[in-house]
PDB file of N, CA and C in Angstrom:
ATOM      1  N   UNK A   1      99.116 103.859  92.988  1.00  0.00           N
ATOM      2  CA  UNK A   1      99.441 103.845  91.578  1.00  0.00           C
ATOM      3  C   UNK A   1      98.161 103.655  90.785  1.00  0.00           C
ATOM      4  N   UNK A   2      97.886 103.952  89.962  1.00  0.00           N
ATOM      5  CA  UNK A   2      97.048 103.887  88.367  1.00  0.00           C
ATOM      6  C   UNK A   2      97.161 102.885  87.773  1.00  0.00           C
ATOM      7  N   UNK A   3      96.901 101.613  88.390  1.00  0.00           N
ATOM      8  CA  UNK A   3      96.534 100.406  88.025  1.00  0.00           C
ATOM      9  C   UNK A   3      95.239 100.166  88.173  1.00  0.00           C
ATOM     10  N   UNK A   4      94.447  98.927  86.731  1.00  0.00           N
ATOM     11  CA  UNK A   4      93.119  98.977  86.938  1.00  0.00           C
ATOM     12  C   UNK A   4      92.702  97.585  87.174  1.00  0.00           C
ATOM     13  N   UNK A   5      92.162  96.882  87.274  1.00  0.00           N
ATOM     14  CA  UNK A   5      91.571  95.260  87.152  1.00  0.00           C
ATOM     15  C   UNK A   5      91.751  94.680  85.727  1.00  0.00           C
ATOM     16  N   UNK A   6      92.617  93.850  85.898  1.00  0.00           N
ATOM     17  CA  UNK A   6      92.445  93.233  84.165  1.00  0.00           C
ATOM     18  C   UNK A   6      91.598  92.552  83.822  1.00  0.00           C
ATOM     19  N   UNK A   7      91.286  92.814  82.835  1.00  0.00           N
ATOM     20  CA  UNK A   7      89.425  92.017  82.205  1.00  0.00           C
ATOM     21  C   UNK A   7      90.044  90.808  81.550  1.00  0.00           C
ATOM     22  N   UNK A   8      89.329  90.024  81.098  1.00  0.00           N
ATOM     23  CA  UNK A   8      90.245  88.809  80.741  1.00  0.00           C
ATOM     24  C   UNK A   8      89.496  88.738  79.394  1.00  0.00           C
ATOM     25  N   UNK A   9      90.586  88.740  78.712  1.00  0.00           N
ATOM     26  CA  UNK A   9      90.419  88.646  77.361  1.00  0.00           C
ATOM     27  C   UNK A   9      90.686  87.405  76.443  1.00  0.00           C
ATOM     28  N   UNK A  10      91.126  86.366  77.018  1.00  0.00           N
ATOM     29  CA  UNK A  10      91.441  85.103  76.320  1.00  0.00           C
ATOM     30  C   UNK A  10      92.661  85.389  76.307  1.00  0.00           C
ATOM     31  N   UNK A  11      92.951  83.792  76.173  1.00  0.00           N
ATOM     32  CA  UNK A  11      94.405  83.812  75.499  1.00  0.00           C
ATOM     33  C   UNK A  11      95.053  84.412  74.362  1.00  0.00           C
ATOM     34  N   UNK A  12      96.409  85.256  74.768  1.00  0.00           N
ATOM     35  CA  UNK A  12      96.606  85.807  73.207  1.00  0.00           C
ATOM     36  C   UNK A  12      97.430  84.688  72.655  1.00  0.00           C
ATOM     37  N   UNK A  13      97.731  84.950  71.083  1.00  0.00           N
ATOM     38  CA  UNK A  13      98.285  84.229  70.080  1.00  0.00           C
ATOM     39  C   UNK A  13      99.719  84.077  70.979  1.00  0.00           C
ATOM     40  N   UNK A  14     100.615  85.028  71.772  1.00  0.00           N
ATOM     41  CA  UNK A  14     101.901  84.939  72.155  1.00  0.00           C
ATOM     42  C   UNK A  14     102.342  83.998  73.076  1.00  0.00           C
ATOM     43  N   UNK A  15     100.423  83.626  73.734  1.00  0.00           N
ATOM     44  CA  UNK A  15     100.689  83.161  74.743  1.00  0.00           C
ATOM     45  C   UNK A  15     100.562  81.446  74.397  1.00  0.00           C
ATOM     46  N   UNK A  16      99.980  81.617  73.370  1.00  0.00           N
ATOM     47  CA  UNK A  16      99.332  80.155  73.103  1.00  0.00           C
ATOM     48  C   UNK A  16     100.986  79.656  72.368  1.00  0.00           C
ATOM     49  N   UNK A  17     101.906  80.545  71.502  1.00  0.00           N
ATOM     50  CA  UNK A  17     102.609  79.829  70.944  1.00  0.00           C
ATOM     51  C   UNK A  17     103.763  79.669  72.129  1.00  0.00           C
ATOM     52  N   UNK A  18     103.893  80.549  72.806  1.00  0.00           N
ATOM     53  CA  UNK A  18     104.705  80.006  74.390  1.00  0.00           C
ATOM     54  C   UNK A  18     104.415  79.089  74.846  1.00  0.00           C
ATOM     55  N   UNK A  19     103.076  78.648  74.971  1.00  0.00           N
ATOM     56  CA  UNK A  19     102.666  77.145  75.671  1.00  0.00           C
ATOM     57  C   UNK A  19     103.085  75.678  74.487  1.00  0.00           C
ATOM     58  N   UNK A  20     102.849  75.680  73.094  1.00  0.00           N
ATOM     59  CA  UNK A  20     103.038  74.729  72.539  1.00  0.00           C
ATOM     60  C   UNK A  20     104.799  74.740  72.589  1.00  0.00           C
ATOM     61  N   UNK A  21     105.313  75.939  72.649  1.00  0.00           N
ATOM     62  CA  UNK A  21     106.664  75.798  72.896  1.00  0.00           C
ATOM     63  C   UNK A  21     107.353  74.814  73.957  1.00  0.00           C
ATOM     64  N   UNK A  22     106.833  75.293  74.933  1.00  0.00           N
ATOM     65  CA  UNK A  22     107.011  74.668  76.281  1.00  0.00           C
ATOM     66  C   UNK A  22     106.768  73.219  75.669  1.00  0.00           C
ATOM     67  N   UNK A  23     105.400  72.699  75.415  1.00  0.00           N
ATOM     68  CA  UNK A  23     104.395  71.209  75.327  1.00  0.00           C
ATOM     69  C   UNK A  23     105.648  70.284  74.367  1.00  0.00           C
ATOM     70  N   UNK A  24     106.262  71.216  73.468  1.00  0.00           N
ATOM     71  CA  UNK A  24     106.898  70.001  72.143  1.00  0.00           C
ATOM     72  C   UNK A  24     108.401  70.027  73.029  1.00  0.00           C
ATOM     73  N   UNK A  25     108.789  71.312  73.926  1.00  0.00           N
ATOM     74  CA  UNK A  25     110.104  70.722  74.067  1.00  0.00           C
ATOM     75  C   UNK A  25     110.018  69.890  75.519  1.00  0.00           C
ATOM     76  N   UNK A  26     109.262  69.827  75.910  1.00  0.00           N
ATOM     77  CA  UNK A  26     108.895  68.993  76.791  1.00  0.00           C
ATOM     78  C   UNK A  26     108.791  67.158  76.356  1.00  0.00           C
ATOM     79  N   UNK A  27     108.157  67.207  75.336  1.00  0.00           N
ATOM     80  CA  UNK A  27     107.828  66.017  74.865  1.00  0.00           C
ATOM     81  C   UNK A  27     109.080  65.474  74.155  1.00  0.00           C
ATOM     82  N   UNK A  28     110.081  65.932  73.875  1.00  0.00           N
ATOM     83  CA  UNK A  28     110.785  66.123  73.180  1.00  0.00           C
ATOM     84  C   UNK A  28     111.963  65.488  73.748  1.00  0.00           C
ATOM     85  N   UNK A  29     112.014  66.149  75.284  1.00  0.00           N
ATOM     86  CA  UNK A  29     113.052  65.846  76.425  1.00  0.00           C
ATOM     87  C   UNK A  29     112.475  64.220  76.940  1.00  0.00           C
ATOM     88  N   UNK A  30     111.266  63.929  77.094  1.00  0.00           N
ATOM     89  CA  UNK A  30     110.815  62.641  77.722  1.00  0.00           C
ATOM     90  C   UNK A  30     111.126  61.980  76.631  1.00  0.00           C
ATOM     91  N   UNK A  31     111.261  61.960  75.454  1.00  0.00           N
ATOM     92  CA  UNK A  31     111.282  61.135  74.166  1.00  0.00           C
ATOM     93  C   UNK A  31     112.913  60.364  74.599  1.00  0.00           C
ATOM     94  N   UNK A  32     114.222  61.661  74.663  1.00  0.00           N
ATOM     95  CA  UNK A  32     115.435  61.490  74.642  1.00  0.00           C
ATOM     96  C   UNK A  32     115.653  60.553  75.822  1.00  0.00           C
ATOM     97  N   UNK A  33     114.983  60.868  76.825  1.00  0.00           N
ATOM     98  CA  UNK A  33     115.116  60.225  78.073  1.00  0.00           C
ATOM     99  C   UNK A  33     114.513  58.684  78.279  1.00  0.00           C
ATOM    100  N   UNK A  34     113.678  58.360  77.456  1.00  0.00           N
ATOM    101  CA  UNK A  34     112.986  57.234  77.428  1.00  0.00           C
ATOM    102  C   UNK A  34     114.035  56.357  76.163  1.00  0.00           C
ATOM    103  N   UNK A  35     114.448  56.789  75.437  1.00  0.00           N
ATOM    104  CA  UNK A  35     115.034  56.589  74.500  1.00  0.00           C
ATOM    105  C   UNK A  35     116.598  56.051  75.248  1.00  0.00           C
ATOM    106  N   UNK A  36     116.761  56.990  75.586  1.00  0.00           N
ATOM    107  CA  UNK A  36     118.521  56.951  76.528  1.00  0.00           C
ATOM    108  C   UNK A  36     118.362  55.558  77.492  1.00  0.00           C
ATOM    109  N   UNK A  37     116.909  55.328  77.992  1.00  0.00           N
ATOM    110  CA  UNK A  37     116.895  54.433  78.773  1.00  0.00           C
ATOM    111  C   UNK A  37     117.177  52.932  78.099  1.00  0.00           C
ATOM    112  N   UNK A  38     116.498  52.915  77.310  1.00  0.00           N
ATOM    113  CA  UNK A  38     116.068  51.604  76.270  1.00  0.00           C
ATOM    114  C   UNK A  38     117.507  51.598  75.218  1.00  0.00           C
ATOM    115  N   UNK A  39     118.264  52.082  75.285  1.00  0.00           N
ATOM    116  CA  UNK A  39     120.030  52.129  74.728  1.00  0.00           C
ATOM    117  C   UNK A  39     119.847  52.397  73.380  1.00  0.00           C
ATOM    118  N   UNK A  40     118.725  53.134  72.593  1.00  0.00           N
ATOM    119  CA  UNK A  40     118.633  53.491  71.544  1.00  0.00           C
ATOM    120  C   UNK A  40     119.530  54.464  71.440  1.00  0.00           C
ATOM    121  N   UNK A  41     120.145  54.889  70.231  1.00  0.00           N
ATOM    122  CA  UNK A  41     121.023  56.455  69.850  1.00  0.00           C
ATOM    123  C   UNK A  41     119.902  57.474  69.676  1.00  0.00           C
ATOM    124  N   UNK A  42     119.784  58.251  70.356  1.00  0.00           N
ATOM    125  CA  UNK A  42     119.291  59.510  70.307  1.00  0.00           C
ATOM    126  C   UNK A  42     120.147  60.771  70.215  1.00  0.00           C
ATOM    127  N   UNK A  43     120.994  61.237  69.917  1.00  0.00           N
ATOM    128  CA  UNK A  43     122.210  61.637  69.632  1.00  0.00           C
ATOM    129  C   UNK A  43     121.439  62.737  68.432  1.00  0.00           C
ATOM    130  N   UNK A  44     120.828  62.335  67.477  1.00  0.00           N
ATOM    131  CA  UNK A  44     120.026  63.086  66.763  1.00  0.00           C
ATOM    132  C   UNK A  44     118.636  63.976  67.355  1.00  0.00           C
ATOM    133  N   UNK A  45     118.241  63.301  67.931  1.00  0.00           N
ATOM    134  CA  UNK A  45     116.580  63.705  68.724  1.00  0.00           C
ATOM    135  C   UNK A  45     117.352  64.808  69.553  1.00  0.00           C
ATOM    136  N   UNK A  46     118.423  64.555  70.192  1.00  0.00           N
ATOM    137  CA  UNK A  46     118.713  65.705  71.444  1.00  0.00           C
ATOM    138  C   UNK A  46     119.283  66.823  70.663  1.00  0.00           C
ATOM    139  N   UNK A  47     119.660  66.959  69.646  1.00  0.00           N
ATOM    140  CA  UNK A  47     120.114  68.276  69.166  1.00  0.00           C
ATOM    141  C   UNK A  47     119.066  68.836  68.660  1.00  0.00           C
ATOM    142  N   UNK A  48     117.931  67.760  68.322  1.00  0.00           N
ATOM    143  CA  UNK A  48     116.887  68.986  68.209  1.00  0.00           C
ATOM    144  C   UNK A  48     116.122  69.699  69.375  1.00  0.00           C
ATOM    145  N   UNK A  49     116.460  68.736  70.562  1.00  0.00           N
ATOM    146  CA  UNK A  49     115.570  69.035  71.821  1.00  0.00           C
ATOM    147  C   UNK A  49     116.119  70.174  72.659  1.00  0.00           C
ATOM    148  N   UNK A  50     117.463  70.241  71.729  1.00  0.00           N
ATOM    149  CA  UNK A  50     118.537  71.413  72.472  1.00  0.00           C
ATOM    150  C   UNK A  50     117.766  72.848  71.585  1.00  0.00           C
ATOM    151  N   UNK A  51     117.517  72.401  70.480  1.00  0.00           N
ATOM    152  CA  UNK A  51     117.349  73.434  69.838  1.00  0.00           C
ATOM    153  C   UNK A  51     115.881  74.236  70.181  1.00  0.00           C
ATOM    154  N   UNK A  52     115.204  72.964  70.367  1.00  0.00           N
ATOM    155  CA  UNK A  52     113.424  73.439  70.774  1.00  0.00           C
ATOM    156  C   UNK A  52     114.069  74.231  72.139  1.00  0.00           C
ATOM    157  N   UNK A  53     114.966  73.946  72.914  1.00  0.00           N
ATOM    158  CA  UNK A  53     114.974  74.726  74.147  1.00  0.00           C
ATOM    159  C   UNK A  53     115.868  76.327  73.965  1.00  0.00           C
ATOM    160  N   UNK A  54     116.342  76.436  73.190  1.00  0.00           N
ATOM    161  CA  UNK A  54     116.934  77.121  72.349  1.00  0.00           C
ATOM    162  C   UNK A  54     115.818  78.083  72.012  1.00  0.00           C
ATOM    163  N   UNK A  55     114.870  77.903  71.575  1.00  0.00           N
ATOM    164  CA  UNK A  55     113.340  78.377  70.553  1.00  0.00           C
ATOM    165  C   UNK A  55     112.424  78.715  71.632  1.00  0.00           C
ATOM    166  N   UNK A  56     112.623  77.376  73.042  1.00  0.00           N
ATOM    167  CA  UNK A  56     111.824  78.444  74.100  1.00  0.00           C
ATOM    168  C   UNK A  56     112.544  79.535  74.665  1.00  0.00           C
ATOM    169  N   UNK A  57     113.662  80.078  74.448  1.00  0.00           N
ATOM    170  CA  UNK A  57     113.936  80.700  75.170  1.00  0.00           C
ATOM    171  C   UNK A  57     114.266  82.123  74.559  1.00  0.00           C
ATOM    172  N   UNK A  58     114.169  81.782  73.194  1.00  0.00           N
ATOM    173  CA  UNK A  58     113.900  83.030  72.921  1.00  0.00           C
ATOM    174  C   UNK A  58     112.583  83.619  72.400  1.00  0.00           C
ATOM    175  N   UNK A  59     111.248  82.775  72.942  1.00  0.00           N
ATOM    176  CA  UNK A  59     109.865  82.586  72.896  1.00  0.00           C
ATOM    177  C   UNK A  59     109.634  84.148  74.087  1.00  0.00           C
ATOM    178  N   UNK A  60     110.435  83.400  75.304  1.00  0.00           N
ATOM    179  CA  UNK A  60     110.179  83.587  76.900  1.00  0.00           C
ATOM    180  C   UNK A  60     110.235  85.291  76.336  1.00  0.00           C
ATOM    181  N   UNK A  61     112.000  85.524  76.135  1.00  0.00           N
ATOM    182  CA  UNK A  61     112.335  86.672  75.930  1.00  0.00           C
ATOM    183  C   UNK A  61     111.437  87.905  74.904  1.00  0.00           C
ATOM    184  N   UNK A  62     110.944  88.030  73.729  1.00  0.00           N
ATOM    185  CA  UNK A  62     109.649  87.897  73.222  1.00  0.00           C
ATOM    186  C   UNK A  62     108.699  88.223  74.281  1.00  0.00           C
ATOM    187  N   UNK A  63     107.673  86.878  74.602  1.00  0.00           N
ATOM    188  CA  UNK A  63     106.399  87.829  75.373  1.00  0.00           C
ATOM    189  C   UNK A  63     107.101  88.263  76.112  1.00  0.00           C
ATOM    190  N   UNK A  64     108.274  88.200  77.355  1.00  0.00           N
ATOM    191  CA  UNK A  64     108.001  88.959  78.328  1.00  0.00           C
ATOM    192  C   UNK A  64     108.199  90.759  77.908  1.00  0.00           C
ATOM    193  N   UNK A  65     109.045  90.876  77.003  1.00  0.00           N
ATOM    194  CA  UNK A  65     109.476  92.218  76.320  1.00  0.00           C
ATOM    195  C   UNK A  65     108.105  92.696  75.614  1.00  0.00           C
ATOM    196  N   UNK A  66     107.439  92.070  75.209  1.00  0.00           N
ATOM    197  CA  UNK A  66     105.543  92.461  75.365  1.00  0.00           C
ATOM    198  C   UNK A  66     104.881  92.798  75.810  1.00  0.00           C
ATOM    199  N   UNK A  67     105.037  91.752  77.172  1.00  0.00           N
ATOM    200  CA  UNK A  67     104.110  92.186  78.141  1.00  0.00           C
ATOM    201  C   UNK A  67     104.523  93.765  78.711  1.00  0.00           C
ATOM    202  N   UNK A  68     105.772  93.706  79.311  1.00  0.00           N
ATOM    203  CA  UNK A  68     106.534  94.779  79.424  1.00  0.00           C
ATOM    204  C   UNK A  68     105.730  96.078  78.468  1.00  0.00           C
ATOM    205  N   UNK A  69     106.262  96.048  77.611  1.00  0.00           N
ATOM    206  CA  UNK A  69     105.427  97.452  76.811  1.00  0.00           C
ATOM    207  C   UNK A  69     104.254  97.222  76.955  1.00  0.00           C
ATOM    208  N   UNK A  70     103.369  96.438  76.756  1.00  0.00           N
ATOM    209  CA  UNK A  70     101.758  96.088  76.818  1.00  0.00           C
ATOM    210  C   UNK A  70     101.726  96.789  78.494  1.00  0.00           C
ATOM    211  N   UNK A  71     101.823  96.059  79.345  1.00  0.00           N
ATOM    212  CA  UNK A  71     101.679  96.966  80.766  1.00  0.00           C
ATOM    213  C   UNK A  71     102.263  98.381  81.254  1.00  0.00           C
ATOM    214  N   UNK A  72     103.400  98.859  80.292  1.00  0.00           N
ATOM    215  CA  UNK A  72     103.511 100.623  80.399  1.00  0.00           C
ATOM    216  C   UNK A  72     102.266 101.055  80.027  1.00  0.00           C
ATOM    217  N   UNK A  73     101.574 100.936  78.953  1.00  0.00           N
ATOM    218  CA  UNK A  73     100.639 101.651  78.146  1.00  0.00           C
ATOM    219  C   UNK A  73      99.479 101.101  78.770  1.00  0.00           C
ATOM    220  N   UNK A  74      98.946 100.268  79.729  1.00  0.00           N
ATOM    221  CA  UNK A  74      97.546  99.925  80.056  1.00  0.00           C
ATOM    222  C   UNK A  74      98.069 100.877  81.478  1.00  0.00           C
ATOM    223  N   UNK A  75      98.958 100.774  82.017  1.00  0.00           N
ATOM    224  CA  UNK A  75      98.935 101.702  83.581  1.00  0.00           C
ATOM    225  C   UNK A  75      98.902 103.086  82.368  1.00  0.00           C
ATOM    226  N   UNK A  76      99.736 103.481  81.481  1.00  0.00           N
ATOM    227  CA  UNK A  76      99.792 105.290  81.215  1.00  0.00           C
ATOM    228  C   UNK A  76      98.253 105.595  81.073  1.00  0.00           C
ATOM    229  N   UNK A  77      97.470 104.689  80.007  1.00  0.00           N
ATOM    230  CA  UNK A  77      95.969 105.009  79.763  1.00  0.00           C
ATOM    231  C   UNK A  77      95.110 105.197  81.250  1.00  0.00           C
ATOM    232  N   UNK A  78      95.447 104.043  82.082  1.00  0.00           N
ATOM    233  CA  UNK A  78      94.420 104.287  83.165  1.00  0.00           C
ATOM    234  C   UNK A  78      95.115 105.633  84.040  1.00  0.00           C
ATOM    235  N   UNK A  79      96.180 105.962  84.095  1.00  0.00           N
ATOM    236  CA  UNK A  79      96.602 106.725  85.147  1.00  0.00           C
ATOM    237  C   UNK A  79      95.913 108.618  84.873  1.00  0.00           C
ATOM    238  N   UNK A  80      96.278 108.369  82.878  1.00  0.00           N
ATOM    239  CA  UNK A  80      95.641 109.317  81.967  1.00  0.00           C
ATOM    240  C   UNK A  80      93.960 109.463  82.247  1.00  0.00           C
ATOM    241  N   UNK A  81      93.178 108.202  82.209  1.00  0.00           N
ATOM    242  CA  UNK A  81      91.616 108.000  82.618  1.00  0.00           C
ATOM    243  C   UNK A  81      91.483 108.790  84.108  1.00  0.00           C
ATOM    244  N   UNK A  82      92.083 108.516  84.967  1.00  0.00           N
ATOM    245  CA  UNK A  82      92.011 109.203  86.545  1.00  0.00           C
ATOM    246  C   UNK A  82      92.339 110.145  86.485  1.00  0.00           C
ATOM    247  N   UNK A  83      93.560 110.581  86.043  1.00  0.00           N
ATOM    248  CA  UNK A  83      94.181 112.325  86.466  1.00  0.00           C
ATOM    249  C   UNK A  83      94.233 112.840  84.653  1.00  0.00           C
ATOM    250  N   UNK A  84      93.265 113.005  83.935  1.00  0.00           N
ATOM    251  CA  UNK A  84      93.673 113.873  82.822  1.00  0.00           C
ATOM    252  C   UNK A  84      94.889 114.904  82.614  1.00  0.00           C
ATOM    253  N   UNK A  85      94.258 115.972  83.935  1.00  0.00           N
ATOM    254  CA  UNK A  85      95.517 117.104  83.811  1.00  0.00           C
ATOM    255  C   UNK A  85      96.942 116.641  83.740  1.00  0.00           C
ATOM    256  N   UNK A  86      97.190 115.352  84.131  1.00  0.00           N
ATOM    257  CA  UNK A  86      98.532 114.588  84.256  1.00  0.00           C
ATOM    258  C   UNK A  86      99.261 114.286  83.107  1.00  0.00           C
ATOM    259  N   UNK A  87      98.044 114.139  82.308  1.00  0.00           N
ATOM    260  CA  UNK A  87      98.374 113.398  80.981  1.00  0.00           C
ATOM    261  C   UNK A  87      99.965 113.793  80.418  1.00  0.00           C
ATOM    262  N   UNK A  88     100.038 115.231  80.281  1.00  0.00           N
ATOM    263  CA  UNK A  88     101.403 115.246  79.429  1.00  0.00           C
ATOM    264  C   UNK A  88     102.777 115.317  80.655  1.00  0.00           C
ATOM    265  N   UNK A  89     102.830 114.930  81.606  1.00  0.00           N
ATOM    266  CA  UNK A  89     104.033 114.278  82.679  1.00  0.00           C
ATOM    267  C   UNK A  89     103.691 113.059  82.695  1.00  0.00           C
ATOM    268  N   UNK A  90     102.868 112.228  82.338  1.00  0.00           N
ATOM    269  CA  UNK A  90     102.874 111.197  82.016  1.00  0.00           C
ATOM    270  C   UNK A  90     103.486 110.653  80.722  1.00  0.00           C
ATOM    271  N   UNK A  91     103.403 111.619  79.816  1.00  0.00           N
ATOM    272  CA  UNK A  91     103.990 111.048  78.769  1.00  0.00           C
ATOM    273  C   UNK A  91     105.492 111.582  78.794  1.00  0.00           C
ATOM    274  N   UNK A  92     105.851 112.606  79.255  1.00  0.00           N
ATOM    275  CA  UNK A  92     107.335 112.625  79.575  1.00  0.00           C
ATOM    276  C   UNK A  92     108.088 112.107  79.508  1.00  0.00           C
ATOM    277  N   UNK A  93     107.031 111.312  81.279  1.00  0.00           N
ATOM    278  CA  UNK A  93     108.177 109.805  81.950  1.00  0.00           C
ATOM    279  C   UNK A  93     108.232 108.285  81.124  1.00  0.00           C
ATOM    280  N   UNK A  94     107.098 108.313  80.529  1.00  0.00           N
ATOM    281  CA  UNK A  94     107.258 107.414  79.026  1.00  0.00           C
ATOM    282  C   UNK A  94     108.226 107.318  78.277  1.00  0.00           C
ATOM    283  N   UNK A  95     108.239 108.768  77.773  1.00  0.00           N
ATOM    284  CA  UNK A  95     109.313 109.294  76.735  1.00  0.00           C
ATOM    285  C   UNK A  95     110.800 108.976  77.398  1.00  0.00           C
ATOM    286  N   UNK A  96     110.869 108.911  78.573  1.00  0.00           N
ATOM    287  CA  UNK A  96     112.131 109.258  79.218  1.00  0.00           C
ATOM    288  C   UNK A  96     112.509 107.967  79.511  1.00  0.00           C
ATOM    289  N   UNK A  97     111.511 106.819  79.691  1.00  0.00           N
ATOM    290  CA  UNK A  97     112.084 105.510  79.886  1.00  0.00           C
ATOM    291  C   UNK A  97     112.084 104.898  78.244  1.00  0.00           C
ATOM    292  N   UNK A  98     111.920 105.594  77.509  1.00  0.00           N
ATOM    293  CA  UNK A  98     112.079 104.686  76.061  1.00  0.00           C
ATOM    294  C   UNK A  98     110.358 104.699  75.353  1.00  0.00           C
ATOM    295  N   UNK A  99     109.993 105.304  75.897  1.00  0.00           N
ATOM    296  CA  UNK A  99     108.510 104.938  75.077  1.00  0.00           C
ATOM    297  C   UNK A  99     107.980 103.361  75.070  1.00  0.00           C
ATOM    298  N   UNK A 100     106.855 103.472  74.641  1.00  0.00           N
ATOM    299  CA  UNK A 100     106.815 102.298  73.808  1.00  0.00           C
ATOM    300  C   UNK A 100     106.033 101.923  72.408  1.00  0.00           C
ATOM    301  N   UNK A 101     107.619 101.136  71.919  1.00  0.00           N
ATOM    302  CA  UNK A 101     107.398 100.929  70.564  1.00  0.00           C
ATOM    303  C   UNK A 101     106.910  99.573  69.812  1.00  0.00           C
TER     304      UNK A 101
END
């Protein structure tokens, strides 16, 4: 297949707000749990901690539907870079799985 070495480009913005996603509902869950221990009402804190998990998960769904199109179009370019003459059956089978938009 027409795969190339990925160069590393830093973290993107999608990825960084996926990670603070993860970091607050994380912190979020130890809060309720430390809280639950010590017989405080947290009853309030957990509906938001439901909700931060709620927010990661439609974070997850997001990049991965990214990455997804982001990796059709880095294999079509390199496969396009190796076999030129290919180029337009390459874009076909693009076209034919949905493109990407």
């Amino acid at each position: 297949m027409c795969i190339k070495e990925k160069k590393d480009a830093g973290t993107t913005t999608s990825k960084k707000i996926l990670i603070a996603s993860y970091i607050i509902a994380g912190i979020l869950t130890v809060l309720v749990v430390v809280g639950m221990i010590f017989g405080y009402d947290v009853s309030a804190l957990s509906i938001i901690t439901s909700a931060a998990y709620a927010e990661v998960g439609v974070s997850n769904g997001f990049y991965y539907n990214k990455a997804k199109k982001e990796n059709v179009m880095k294999i079509a370019i390199g496969c396009v870079r190796e076999t030129p003459e290919q180029a337009a059956d390459l874009a076909a089978i693009i076209s034919a799985l949905g493109g990407v938009l």
